[in-house]
C-alpha atoms as a PDB file:
ATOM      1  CA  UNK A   1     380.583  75.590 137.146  1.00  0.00           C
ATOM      2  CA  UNK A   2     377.309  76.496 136.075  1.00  0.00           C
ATOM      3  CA  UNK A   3     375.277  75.116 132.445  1.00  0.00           C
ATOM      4  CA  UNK A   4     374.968  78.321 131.338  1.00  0.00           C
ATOM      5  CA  UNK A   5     378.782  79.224 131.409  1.00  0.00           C
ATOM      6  CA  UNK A   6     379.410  75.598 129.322  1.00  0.00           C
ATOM      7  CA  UNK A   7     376.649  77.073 127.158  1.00  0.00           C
ATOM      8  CA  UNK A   8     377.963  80.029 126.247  1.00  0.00           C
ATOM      9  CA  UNK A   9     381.863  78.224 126.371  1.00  0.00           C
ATOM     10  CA  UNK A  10     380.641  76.366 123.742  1.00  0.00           C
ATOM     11  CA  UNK A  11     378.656  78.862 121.136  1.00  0.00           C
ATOM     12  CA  UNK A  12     381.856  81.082 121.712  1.00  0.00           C
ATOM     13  CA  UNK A  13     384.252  78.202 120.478  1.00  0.00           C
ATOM     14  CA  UNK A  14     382.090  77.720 117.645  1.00  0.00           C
ATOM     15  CA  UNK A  15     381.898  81.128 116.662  1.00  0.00           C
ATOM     16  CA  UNK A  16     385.486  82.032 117.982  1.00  0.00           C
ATOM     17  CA  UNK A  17     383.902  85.205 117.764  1.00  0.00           C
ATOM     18  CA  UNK A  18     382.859  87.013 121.344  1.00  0.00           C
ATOM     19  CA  UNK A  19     380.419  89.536 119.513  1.00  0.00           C
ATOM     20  CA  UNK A  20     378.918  86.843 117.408  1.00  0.00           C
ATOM     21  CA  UNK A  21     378.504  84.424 119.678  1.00  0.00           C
ATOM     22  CA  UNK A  22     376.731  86.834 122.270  1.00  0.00           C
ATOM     23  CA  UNK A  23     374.054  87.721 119.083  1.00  0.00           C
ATOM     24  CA  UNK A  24     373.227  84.130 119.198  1.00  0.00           C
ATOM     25  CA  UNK A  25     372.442  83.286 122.621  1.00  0.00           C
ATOM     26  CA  UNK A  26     370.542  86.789 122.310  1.00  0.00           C
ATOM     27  CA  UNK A  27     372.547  88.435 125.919  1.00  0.00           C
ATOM     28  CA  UNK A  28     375.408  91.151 125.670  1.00  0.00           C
ATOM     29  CA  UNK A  29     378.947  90.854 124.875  1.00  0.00           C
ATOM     30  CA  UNK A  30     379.592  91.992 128.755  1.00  0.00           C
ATOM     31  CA  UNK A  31     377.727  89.063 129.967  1.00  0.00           C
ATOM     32  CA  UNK A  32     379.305  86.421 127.851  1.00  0.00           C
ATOM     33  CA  UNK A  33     382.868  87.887 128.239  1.00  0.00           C
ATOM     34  CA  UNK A  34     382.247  87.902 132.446  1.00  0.00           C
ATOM     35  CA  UNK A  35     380.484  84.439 132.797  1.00  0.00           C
ATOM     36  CA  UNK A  36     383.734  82.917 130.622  1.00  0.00           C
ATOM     37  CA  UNK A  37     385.939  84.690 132.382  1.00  0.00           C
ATOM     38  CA  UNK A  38     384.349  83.445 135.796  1.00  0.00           C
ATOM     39  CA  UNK A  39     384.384  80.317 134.157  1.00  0.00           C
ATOM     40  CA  UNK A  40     388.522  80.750 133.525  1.00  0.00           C
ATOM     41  CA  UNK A  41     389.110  81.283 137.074  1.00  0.00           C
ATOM     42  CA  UNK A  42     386.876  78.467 138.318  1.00  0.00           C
ATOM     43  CA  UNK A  43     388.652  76.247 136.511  1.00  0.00           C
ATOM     44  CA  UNK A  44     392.473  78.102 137.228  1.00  0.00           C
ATOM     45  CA  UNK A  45     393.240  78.503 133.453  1.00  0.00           C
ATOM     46  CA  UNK A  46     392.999  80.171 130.069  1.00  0.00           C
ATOM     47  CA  UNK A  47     390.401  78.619 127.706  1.00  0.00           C
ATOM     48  CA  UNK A  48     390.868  81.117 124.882  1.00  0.00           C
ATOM     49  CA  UNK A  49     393.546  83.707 123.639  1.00  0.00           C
ATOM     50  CA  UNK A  50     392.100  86.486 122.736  1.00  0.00           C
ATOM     51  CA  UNK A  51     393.249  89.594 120.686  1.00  0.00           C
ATOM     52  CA  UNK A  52     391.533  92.904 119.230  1.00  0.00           C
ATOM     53  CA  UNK A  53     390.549  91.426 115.966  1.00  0.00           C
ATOM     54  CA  UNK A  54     389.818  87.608 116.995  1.00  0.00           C
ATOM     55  CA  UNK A  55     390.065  84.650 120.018  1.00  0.00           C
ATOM     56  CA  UNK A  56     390.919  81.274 119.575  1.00  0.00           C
ATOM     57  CA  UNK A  57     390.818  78.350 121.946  1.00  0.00           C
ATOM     58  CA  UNK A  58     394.015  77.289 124.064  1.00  0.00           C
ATOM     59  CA  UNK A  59     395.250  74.284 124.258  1.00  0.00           C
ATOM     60  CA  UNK A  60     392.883  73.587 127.035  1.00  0.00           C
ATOM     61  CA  UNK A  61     390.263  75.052 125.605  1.00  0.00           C
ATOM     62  CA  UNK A  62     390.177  72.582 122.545  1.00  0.00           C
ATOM     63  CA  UNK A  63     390.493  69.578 125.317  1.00  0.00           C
ATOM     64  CA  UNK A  64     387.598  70.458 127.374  1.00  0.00           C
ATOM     65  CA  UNK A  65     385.070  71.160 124.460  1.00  0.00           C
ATOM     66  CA  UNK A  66     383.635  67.844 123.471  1.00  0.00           C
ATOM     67  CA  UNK A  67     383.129  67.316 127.459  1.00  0.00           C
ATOM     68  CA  UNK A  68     381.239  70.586 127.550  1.00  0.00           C
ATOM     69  CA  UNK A  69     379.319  69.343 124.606  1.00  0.00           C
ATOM     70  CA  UNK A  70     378.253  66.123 126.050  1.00  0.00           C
ATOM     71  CA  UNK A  71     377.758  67.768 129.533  1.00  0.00           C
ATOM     72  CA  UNK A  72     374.893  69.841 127.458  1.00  0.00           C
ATOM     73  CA  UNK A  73     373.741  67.835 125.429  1.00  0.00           C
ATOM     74  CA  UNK A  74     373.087  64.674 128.085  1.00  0.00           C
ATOM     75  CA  UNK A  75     371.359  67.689 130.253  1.00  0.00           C
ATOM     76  CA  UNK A  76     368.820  68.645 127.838  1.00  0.00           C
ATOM     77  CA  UNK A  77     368.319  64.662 127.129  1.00  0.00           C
ATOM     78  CA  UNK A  78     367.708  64.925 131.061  1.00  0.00           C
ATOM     79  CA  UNK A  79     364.738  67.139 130.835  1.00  0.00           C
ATOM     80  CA  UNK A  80     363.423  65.737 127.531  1.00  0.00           C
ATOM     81  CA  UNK A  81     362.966  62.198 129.570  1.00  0.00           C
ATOM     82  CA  UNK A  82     361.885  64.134 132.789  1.00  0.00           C
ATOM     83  CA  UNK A  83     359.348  65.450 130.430  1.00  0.00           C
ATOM     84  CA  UNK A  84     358.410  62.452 128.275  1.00  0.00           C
ATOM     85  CA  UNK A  85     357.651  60.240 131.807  1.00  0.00           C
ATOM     86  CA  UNK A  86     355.335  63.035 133.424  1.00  0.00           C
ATOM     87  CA  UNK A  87     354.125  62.887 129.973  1.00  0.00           C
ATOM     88  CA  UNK A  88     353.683  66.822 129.727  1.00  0.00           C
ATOM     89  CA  UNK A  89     354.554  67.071 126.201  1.00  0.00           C
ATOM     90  CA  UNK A  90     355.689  70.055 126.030  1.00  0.00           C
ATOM     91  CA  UNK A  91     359.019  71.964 124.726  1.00  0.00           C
ATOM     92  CA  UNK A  92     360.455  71.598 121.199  1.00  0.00           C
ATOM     93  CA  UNK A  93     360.976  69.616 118.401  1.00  0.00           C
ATOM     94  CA  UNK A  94     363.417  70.265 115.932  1.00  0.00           C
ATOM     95  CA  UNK A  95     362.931  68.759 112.713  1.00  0.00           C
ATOM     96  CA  UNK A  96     365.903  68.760 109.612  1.00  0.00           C
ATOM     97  CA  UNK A  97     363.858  68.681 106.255  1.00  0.00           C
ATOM     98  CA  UNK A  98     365.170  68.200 102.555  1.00  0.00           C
ATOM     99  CA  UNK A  99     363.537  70.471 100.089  1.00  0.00           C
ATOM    100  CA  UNK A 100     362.479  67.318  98.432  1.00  0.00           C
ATOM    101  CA  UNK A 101     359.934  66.432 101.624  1.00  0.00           C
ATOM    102  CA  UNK A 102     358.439  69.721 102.151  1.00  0.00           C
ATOM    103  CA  UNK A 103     355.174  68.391  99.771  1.00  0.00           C
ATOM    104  CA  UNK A 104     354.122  65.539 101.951  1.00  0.00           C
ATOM    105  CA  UNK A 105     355.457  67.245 105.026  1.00  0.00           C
ATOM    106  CA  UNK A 106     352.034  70.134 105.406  1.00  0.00           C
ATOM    107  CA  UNK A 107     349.331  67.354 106.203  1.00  0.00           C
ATOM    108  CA  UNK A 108     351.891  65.970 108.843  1.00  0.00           C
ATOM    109  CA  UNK A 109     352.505  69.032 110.681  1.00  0.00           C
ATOM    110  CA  UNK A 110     349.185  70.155 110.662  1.00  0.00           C
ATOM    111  CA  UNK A 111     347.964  67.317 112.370  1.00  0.00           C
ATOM    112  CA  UNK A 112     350.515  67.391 114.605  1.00  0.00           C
ATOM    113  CA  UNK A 113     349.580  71.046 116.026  1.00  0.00           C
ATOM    114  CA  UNK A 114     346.345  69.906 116.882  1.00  0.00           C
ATOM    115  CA  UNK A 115     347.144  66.552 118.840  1.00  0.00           C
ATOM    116  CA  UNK A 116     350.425  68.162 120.741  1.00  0.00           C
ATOM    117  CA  UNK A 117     349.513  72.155 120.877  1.00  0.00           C
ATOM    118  CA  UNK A 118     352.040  72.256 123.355  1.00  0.00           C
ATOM    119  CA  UNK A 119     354.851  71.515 121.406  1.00  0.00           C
ATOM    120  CA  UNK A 120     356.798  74.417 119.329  1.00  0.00           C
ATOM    121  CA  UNK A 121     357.850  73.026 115.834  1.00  0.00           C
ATOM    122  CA  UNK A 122     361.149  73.836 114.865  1.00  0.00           C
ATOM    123  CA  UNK A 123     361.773  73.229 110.813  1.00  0.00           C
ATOM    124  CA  UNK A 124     364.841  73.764 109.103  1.00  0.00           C
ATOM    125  CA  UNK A 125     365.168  73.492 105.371  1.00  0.00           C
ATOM    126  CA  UNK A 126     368.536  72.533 104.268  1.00  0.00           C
ATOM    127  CA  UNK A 127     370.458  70.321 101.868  1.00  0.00           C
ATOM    128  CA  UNK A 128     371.715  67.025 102.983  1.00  0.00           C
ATOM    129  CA  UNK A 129     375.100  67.648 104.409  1.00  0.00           C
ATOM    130  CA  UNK A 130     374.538  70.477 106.396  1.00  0.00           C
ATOM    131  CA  UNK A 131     371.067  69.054 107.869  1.00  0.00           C
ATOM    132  CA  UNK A 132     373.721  65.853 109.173  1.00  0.00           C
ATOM    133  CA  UNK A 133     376.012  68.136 110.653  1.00  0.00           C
ATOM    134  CA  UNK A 134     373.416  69.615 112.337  1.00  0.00           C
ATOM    135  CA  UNK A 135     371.959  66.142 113.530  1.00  0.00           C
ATOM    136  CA  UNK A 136     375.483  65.741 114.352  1.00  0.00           C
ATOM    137  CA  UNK A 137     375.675  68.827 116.521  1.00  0.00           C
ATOM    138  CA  UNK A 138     371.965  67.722 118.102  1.00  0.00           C
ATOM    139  CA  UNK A 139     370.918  71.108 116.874  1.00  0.00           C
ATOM    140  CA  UNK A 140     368.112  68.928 115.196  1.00  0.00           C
ATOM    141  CA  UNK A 141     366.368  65.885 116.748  1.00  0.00           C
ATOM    142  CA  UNK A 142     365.907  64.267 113.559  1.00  0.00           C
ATOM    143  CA  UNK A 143     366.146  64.543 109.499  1.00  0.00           C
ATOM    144  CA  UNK A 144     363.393  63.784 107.180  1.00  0.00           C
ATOM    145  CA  UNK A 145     365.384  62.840 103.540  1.00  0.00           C
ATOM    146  CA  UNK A 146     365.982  60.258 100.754  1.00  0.00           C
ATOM    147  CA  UNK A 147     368.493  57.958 102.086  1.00  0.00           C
ATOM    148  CA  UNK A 148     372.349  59.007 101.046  1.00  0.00           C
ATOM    149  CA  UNK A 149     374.267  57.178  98.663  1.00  0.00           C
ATOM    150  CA  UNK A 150     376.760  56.234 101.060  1.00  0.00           C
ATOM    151  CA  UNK A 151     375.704  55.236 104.657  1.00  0.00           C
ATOM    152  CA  UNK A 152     376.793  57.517 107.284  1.00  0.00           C
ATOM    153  CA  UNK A 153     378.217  55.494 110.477  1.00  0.00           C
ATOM    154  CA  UNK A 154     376.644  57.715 113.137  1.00  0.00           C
ATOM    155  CA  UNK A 155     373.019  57.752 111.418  1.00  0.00           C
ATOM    156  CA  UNK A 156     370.395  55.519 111.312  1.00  0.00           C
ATOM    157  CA  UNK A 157     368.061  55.557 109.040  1.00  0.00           C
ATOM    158  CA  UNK A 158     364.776  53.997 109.193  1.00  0.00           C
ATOM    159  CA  UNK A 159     363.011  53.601 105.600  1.00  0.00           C
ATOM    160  CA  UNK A 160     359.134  55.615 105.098  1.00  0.00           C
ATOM    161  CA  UNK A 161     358.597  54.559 101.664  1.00  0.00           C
ATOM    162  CA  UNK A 162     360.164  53.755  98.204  1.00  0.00           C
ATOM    163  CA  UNK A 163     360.446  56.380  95.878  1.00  0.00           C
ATOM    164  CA  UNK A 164     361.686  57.011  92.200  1.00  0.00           C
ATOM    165  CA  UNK A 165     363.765  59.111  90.821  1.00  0.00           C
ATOM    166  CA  UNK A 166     361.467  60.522  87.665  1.00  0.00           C
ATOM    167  CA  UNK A 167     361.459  62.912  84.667  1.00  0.00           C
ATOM    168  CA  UNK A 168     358.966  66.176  85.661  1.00  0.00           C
ATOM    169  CA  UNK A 169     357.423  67.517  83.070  1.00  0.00           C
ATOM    170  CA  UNK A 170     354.021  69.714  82.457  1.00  0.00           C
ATOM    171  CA  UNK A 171     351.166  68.170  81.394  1.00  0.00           C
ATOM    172  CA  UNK A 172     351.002  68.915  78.160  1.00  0.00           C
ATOM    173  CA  UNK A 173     354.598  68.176  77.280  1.00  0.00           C
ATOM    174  CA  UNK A 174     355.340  65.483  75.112  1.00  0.00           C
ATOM    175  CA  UNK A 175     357.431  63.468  77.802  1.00  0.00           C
ATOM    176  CA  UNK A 176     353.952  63.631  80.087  1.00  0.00           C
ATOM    177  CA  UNK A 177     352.112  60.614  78.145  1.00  0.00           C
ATOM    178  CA  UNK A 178     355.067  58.394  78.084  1.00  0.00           C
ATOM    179  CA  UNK A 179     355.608  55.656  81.004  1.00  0.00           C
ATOM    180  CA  UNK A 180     358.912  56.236  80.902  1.00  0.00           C
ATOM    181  CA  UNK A 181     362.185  58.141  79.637  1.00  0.00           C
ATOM    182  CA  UNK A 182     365.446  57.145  78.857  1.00  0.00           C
ATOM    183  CA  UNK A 183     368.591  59.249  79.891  1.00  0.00           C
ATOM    184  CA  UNK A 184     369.543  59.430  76.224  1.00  0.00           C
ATOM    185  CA  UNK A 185     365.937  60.943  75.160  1.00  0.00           C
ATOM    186  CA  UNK A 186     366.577  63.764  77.500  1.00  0.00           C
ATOM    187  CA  UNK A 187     369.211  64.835  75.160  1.00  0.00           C
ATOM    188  CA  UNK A 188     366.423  66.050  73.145  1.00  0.00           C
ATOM    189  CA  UNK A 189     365.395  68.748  75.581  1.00  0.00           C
ATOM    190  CA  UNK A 190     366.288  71.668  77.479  1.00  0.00           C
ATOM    191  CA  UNK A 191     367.002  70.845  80.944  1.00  0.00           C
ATOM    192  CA  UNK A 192     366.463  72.546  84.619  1.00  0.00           C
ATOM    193  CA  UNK A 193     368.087  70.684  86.861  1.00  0.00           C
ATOM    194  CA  UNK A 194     368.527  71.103  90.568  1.00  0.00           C
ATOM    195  CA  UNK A 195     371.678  71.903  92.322  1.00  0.00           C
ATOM    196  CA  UNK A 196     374.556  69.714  92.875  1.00  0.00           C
ATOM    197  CA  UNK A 197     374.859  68.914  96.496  1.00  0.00           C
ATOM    198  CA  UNK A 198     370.524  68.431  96.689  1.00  0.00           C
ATOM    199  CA  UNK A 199     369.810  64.700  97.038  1.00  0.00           C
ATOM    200  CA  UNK A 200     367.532  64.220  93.449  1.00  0.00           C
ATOM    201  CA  UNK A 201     371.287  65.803  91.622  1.00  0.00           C
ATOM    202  CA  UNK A 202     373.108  63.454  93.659  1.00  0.00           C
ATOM    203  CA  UNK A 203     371.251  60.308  92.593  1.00  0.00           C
ATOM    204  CA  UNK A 204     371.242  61.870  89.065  1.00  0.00           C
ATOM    205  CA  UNK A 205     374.897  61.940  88.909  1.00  0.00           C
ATOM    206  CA  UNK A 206     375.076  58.745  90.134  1.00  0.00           C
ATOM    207  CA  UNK A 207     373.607  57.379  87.018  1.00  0.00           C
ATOM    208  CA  UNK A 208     375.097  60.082  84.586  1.00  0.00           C
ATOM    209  CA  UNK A 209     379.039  60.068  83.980  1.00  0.00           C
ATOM    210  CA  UNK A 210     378.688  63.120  81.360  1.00  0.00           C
ATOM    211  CA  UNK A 211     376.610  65.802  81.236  1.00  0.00           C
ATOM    212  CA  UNK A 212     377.905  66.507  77.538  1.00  0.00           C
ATOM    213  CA  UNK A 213     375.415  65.953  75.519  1.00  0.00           C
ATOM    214  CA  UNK A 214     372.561  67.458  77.576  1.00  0.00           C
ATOM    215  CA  UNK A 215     371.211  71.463  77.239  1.00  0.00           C
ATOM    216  CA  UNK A 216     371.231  72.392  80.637  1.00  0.00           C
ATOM    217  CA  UNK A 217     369.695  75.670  80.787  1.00  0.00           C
ATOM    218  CA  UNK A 218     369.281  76.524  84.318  1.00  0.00           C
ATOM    219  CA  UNK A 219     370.456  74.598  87.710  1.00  0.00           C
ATOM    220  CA  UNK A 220     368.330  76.037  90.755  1.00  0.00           C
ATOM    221  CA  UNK A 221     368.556  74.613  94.354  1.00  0.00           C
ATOM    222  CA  UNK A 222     365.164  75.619  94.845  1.00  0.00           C
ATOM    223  CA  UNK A 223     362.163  72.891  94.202  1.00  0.00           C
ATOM    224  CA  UNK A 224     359.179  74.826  94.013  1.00  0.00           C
ATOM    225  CA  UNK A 225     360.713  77.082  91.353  1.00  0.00           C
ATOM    226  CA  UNK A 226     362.175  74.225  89.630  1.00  0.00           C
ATOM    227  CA  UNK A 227     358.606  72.831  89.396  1.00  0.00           C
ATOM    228  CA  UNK A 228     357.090  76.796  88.491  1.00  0.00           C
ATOM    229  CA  UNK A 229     359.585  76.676  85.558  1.00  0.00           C
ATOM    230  CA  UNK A 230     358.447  73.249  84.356  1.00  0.00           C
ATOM    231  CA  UNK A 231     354.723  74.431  85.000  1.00  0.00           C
ATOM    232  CA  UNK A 232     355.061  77.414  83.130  1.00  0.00           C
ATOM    233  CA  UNK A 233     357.890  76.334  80.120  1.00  0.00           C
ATOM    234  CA  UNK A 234     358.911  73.503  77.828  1.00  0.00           C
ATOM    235  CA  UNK A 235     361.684  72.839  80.391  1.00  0.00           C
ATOM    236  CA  UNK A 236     362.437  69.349  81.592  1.00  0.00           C
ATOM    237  CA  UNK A 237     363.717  68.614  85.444  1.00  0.00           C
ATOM    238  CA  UNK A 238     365.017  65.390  87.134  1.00  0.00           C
ATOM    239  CA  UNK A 239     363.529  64.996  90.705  1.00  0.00           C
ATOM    240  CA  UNK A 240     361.873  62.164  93.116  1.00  0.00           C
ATOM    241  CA  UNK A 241     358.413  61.379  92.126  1.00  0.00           C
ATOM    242  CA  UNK A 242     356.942  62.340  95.843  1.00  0.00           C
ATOM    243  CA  UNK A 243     358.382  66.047  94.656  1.00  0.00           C
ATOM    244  CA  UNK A 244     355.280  66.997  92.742  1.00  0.00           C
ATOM    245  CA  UNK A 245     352.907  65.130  95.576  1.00  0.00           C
ATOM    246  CA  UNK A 246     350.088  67.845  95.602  1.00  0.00           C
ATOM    247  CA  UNK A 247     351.079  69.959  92.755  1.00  0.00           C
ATOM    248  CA  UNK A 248     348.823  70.212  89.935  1.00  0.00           C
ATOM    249  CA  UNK A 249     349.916  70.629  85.895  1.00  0.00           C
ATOM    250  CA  UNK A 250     352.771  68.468  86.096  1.00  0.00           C
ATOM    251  CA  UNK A 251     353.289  65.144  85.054  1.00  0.00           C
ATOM    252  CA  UNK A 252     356.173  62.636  86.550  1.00  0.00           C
ATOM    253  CA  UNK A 253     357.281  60.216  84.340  1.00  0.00           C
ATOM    254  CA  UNK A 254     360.006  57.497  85.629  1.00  0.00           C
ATOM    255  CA  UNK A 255     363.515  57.982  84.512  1.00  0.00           C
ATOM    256  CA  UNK A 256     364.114  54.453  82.713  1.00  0.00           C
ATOM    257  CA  UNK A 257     367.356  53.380  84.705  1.00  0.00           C
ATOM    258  CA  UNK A 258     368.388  49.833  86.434  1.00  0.00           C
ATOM    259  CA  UNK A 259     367.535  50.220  90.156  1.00  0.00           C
ATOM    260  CA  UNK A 260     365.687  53.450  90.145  1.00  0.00           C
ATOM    261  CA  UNK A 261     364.895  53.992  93.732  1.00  0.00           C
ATOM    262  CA  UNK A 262     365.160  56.276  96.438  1.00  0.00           C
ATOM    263  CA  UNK A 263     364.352  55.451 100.050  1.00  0.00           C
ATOM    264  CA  UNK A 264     362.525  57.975 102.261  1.00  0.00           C
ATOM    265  CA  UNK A 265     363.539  57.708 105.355  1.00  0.00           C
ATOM    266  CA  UNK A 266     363.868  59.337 108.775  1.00  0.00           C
ATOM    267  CA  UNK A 267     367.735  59.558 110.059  1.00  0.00           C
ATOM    268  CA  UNK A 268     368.347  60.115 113.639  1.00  0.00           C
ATOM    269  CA  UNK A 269     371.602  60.211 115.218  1.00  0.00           C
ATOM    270  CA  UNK A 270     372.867  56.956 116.968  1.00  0.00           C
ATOM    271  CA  UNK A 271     372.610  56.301 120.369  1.00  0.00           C
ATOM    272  CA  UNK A 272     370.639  59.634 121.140  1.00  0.00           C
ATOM    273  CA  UNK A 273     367.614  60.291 123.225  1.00  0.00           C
ATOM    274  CA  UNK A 274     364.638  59.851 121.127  1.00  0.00           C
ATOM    275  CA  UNK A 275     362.328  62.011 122.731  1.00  0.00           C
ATOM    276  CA  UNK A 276     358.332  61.160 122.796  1.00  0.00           C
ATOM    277  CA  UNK A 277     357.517  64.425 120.720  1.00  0.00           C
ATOM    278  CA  UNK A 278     360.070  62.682 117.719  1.00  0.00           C
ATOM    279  CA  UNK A 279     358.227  59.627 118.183  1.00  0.00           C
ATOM    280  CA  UNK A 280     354.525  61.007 118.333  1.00  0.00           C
ATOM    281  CA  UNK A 281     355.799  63.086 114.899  1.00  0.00           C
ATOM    282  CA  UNK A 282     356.865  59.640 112.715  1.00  0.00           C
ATOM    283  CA  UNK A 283     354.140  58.132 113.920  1.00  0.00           C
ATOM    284  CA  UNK A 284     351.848  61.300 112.636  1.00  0.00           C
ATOM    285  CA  UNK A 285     354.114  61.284 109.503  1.00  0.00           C
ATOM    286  CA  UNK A 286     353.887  57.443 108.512  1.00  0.00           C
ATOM    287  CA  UNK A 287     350.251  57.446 108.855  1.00  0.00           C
ATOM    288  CA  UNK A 288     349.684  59.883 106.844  1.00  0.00           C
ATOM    289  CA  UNK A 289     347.546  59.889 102.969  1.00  0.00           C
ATOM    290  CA  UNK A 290     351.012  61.808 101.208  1.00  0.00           C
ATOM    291  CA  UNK A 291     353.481  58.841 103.535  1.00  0.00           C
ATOM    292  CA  UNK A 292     350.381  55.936 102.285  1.00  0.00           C
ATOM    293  CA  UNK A 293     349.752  56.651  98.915  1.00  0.00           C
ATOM    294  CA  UNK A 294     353.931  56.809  98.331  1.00  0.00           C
ATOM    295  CA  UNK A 295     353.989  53.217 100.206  1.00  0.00           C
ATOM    296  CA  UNK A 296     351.183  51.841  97.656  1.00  0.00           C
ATOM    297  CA  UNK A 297     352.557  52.920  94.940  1.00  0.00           C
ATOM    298  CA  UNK A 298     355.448  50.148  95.400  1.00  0.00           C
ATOM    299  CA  UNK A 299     353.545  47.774  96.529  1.00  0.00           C
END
């Protein structure tokens, strides 16, 4: 039984797609479809039923996966400590990023690059959920977001800084010389609001039972074009104050609510390999001016 077959077992199950799967791991359907197969008779069964339209896994099939998923996964934790203690630093990192972080997240990475250039940087965008099932998966090493409402058992998550959630505005807006805004006075304006599902909506609706009374205009689950449209308009968006960290013309004003905070944190999967790359990137990332200037600003 070889890695690569376990590899490929895997991606297939996933996919339960033979075609789709082999686009993925970038070989030919021939060569997945023999090394399963070889794979099949090593083992003396049938791991998936297959059809002209689709395959699914057998009964055996859905027992052995989670094996074959810890079997990779503790090999490529193998060569990420095999790595770490001849200290080579090399390989990849893959990081899980809000769309909320990506502001304070340039300095870090550029900084990065030029202490580690052997290390490839892997960053993938996402909302919350799927960047957890992800970390889940160990597609991702770690996930840099505001921490979640509700605590997630297999995650922990280590604060950066304090944050509040805050009222964006231009700069010549009316809201922009006030030191703070009530829910009710947003009633007063039109709104763009981001997405449901991205983490400043979530803590929004946390706070709001009824969007009733407010003019929504326009829900995006895009931040820089959230913050173009507030830049460029009379529009009014809800986000975390670290959101406009390095953007110029707008103001952020906080949202006058009990308990107005948002933690920044790093999540990383419990009991996984934390590799040296991971740690060398916090580190990077904590000492940064964007990670500082956040931490003064509750201090």
């Amino acid at each position: 039984m070889e890695l690569r077959q376990l590899r490929y077992f895997v991606k297939a199950a996933e996919t339960l797609n033979f075609s789709d799967a082999a686009k993925t791991l970038n070989i030919a359907q021939s060569s997945l479809s023999q090394q399963i197969k070889q794979l099949e008779d090593e083992l003396g069964t049938q791991l998936f039923i297959r059809n002209s339209h689709s395959i699914r896994l057998t009964e055996v099939g859905e027992s052995i996966l989670p094996f074959a998923l810890r079997t990779i996964h503790e090999a490529g934790a193998c060569a990420d400590r095999v790595r770490d203690l001849q200290k080579l630093l090399t390989g990849t990192l893959n990081i899980g990023v809000t769309h909320s972080f990506s502001p304070i997240l340039t300095e870090s990475v550029i900084s990065f690059m030029k202490m580690y250039p052997g290390i490839k940087l892997n960053i993938v965008y996402k909302q919350m959920n799927e960047l957890m099932e992800l970390l889940a998966k160990r597609e991702i090493d770690f996930v840099l977001a505001f921490k979640p409402v509700q605590s997630l058992p297999d995650v922990e998550s280590h604060i950066l800084f304090q944050n509040s959630l805050s009222v964006i505005v231009g700069n010549n807006h009316p809201l922009a010389s006030r030191d703070k805004v009530s829910v009710a006075e947003l009633e007063n304006y039109e709104l763009a609001l981001p997405s449901k599902g991205l983490q400043a909506r979530n803590a929004l609706d946390s706070i709001i039972t009824s969007y009733n009374n407010l003019k929504i205009r326009i829900e995006l689950n895009e931040v820089n074009t959230l913050l173009r449209l507030v830049r460029q308009s009379s529009l009014v968006t809800v986000l975390a104050e670290d959101s406009i960290y390095d953007v110029r013309d707008v103001k952020a004003v906080p949202l006058d609510v009990p308990d107005n905070q948002m933690a920044g944190c790093v999540h990383i999967l419990k009991g996984a390999y934390c590799k040296h790359s991971m740690q060398e990137f916090i580190r990077v990332l904590t000492e940064s001016i964007a990670v500082k200037r956040l931490q003064n600003n509750w201090i």
